[in-house]
C-alpha atoms as a PDB file:
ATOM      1  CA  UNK A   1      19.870  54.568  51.688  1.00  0.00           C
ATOM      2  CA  UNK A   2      20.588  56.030  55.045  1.00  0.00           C
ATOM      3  CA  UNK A   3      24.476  57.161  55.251  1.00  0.00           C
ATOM      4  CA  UNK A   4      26.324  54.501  57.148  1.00  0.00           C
ATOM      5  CA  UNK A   5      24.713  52.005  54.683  1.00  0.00           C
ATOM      6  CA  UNK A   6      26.233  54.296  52.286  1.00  0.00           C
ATOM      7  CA  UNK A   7      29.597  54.007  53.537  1.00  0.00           C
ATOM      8  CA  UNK A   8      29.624  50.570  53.900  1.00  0.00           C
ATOM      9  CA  UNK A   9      28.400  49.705  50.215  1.00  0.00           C
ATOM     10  CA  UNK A  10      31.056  52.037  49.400  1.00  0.00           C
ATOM     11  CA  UNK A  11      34.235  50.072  51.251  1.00  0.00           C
ATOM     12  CA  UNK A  12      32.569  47.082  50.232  1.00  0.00           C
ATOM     13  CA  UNK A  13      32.294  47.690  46.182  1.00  0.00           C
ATOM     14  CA  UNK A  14      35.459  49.286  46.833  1.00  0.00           C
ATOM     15  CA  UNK A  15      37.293  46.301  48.628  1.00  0.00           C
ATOM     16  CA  UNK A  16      35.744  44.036  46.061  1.00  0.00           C
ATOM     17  CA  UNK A  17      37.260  45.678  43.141  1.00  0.00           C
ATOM     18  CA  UNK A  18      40.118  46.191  44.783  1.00  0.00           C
ATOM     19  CA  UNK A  19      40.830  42.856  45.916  1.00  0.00           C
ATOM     20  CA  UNK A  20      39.309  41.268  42.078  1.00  0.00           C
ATOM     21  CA  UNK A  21      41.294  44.195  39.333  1.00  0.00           C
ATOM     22  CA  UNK A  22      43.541  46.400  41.695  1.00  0.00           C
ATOM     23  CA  UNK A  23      43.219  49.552  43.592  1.00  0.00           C
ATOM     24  CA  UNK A  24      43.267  51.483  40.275  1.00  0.00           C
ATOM     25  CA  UNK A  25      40.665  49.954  38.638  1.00  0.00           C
ATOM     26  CA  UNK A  26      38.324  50.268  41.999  1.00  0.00           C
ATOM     27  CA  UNK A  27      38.978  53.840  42.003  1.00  0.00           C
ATOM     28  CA  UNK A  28      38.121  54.387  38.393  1.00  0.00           C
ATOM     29  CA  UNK A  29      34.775  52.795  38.923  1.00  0.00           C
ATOM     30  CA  UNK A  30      33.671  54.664  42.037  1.00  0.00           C
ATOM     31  CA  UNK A  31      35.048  57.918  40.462  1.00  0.00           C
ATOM     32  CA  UNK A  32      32.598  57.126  37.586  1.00  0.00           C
ATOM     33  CA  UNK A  33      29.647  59.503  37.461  1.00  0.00           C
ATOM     34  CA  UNK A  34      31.469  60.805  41.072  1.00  0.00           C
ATOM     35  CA  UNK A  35      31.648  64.427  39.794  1.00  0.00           C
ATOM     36  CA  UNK A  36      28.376  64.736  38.291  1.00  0.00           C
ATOM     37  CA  UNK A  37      26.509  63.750  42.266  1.00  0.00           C
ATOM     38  CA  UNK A  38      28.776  66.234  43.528  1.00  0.00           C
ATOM     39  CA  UNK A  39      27.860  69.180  41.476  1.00  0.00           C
ATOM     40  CA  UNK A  40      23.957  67.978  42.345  1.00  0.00           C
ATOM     41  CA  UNK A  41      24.902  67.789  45.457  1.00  0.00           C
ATOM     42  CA  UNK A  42      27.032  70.649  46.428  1.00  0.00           C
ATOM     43  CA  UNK A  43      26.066  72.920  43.456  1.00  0.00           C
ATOM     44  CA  UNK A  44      23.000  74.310  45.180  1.00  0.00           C
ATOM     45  CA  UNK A  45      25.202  75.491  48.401  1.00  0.00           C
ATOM     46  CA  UNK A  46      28.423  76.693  46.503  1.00  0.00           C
ATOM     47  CA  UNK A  47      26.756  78.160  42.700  1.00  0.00           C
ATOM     48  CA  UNK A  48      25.824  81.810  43.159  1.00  0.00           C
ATOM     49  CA  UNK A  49      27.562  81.868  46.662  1.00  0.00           C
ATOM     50  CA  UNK A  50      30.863  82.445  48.749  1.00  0.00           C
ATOM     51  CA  UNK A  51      32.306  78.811  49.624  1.00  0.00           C
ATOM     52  CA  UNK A  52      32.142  79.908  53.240  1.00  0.00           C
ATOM     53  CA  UNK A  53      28.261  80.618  52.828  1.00  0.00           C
ATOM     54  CA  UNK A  54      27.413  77.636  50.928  1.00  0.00           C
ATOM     55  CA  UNK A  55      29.716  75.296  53.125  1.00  0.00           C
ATOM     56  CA  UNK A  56      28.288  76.509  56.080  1.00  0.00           C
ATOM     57  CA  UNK A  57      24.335  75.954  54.809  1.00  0.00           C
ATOM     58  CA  UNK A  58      25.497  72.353  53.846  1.00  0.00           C
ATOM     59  CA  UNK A  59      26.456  71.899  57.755  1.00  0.00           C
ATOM     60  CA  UNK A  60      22.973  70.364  58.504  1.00  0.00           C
ATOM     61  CA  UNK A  61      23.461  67.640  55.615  1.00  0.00           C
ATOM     62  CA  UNK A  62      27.044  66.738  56.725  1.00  0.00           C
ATOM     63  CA  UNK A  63      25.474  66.026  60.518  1.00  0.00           C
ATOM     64  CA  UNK A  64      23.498  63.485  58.813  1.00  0.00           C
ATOM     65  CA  UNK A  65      26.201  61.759  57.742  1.00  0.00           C
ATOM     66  CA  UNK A  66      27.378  61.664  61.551  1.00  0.00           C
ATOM     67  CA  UNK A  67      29.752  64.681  61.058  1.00  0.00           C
ATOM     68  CA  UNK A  68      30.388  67.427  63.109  1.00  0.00           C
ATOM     69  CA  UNK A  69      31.553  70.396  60.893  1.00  0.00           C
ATOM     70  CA  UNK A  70      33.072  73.925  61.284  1.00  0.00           C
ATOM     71  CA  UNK A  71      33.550  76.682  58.025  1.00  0.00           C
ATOM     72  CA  UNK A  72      35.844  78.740  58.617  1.00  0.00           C
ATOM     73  CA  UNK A  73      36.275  81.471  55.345  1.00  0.00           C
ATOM     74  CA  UNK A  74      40.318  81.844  54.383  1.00  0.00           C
ATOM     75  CA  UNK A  75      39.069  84.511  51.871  1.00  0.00           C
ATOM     76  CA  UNK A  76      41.117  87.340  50.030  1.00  0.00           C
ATOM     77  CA  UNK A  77      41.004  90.098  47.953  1.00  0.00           C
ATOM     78  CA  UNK A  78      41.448  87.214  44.933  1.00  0.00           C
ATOM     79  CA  UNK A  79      40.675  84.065  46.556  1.00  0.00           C
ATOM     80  CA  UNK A  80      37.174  82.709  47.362  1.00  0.00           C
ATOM     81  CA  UNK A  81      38.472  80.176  49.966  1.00  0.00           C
ATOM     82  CA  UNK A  82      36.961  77.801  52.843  1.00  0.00           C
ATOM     83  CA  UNK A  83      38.236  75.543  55.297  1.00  0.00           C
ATOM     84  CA  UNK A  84      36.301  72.728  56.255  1.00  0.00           C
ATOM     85  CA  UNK A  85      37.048  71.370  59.569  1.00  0.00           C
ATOM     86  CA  UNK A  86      35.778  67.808  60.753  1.00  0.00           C
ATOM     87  CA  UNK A  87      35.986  67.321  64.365  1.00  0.00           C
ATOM     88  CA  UNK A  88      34.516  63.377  63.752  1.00  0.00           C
ATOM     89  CA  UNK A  89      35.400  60.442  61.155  1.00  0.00           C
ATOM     90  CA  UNK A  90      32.239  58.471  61.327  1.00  0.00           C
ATOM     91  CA  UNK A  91      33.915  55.722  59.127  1.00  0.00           C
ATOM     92  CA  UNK A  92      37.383  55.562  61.057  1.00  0.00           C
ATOM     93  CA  UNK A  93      36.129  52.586  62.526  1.00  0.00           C
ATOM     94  CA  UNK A  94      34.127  50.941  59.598  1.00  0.00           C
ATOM     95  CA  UNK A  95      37.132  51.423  57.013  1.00  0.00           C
ATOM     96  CA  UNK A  96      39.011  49.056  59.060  1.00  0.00           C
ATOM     97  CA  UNK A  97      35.974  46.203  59.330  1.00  0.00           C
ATOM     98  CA  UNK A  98      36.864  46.328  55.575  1.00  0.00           C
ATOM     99  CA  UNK A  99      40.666  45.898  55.569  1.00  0.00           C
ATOM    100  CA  UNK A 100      41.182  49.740  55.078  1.00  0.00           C
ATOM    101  CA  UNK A 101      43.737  51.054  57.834  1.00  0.00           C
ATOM    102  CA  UNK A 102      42.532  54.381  56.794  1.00  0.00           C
ATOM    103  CA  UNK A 103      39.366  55.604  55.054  1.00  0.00           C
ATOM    104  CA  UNK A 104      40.846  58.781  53.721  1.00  0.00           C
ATOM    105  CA  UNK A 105      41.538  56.765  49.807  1.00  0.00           C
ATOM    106  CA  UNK A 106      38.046  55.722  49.866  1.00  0.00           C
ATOM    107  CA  UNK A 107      36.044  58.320  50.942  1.00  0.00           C
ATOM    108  CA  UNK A 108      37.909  62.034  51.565  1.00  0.00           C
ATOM    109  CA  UNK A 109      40.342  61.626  48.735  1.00  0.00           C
ATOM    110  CA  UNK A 110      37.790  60.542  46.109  1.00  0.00           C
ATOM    111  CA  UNK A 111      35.147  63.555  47.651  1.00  0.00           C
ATOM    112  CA  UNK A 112      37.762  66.191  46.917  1.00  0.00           C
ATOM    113  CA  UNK A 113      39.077  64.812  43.345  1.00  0.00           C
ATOM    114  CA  UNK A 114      34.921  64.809  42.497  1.00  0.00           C
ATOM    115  CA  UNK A 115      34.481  68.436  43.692  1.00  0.00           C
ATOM    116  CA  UNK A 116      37.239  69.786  42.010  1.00  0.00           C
ATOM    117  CA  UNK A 117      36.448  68.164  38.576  1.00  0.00           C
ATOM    118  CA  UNK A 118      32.332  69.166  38.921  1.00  0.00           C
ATOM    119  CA  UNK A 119      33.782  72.753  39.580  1.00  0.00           C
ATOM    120  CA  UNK A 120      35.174  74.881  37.450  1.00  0.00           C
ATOM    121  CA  UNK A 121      38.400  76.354  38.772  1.00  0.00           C
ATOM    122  CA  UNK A 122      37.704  74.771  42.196  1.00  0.00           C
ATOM    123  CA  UNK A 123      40.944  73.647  44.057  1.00  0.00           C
ATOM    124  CA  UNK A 124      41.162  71.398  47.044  1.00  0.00           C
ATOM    125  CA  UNK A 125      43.186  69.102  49.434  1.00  0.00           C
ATOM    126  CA  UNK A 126      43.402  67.842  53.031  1.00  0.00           C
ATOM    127  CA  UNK A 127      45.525  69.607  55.264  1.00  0.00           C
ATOM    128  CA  UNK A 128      44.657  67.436  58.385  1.00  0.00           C
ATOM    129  CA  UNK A 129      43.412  63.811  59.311  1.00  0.00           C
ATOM    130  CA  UNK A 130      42.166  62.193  62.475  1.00  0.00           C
ATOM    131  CA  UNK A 131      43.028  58.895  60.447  1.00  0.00           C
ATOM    132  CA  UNK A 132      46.622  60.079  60.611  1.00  0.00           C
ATOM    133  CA  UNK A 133      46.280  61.559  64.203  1.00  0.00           C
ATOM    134  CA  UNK A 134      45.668  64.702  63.494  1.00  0.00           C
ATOM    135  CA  UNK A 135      42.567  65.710  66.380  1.00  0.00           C
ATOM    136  CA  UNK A 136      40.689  67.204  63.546  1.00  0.00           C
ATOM    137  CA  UNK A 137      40.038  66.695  59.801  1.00  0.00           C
ATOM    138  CA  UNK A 138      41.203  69.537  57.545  1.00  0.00           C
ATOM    139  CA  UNK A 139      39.942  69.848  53.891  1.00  0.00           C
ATOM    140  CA  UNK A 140      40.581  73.013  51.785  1.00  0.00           C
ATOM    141  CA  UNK A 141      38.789  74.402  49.039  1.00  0.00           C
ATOM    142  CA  UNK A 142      39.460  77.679  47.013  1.00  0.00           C
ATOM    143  CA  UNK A 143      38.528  79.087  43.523  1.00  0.00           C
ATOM    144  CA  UNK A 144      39.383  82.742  41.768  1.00  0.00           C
ATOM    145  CA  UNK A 145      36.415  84.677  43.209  1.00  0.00           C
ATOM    146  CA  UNK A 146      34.622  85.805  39.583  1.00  0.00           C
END
């Protein structure tokens, strides 16, 4: 499934749910099994690496979701730490086709809550969103460096 279909099955199983058993009830499905991609996913980049290393060699996958990415490492003597800077929503437009003012619930909320349960120690948030007119997308991820 190329990404855009991706992102529409996901408003629309989303929206469905939503709109059928309630916004909690929609989340708890897509979360379902959520964590487990994302540790297949991301594990190979961030296991055995700095977050700035393996974010950085996961840039070429995030352009093929339509994304243009910066890594920038935060990093301390303590803190293994990343920012991940968007500088494009490629579903700003599409999460509104669906009824979704914003798409950070359905996609950027539910991505960080899956990364930091399929990591051990990880911690994350958003800092910044173009949905919210910020000119960039900040996301934040740190662990206790081992």
């Amino acid at each position: 499934m190329n990404p855009i279909e991706m992102f529409k099955k996901k408003f629309e199983t989303y929206k469905s749910i939503m709109d059928a058993e309630g916004e909690q009830k929609a989340w708890d499905t897509l979360m379902e099994g959520y964590p487990e991609r994302q540790k297949k996913n991301m594990g190979p980049f961030i296991d055995n690496n700095t977050l700035a290393d393996g974010f950085t060699k996961a840039i070429p996958a995030y352009k093929m979701l339509g994304m243009d990415m910066a890594v920038i490492d935060i990093s301390n003597s303590n803190m293994d730490a990343v920012l991940e800077i968007q500088r494009v929503c490629p579903v700003l437009a599409m999460a509104k086709e669906y009824g979704f003012s914003k798409p950070c619930d359905v996609i950027c909320e539910m991505d960080v809550q899956a990364t930091k349960q399929a990591f051990e120690g990880m911690r994350g948030g958003i800092i910044a969103s173009i949905a919210n007119g910020d000119c960039v997308c900040i996301f934040k991820y740190e662990r206790t460096k081992k």
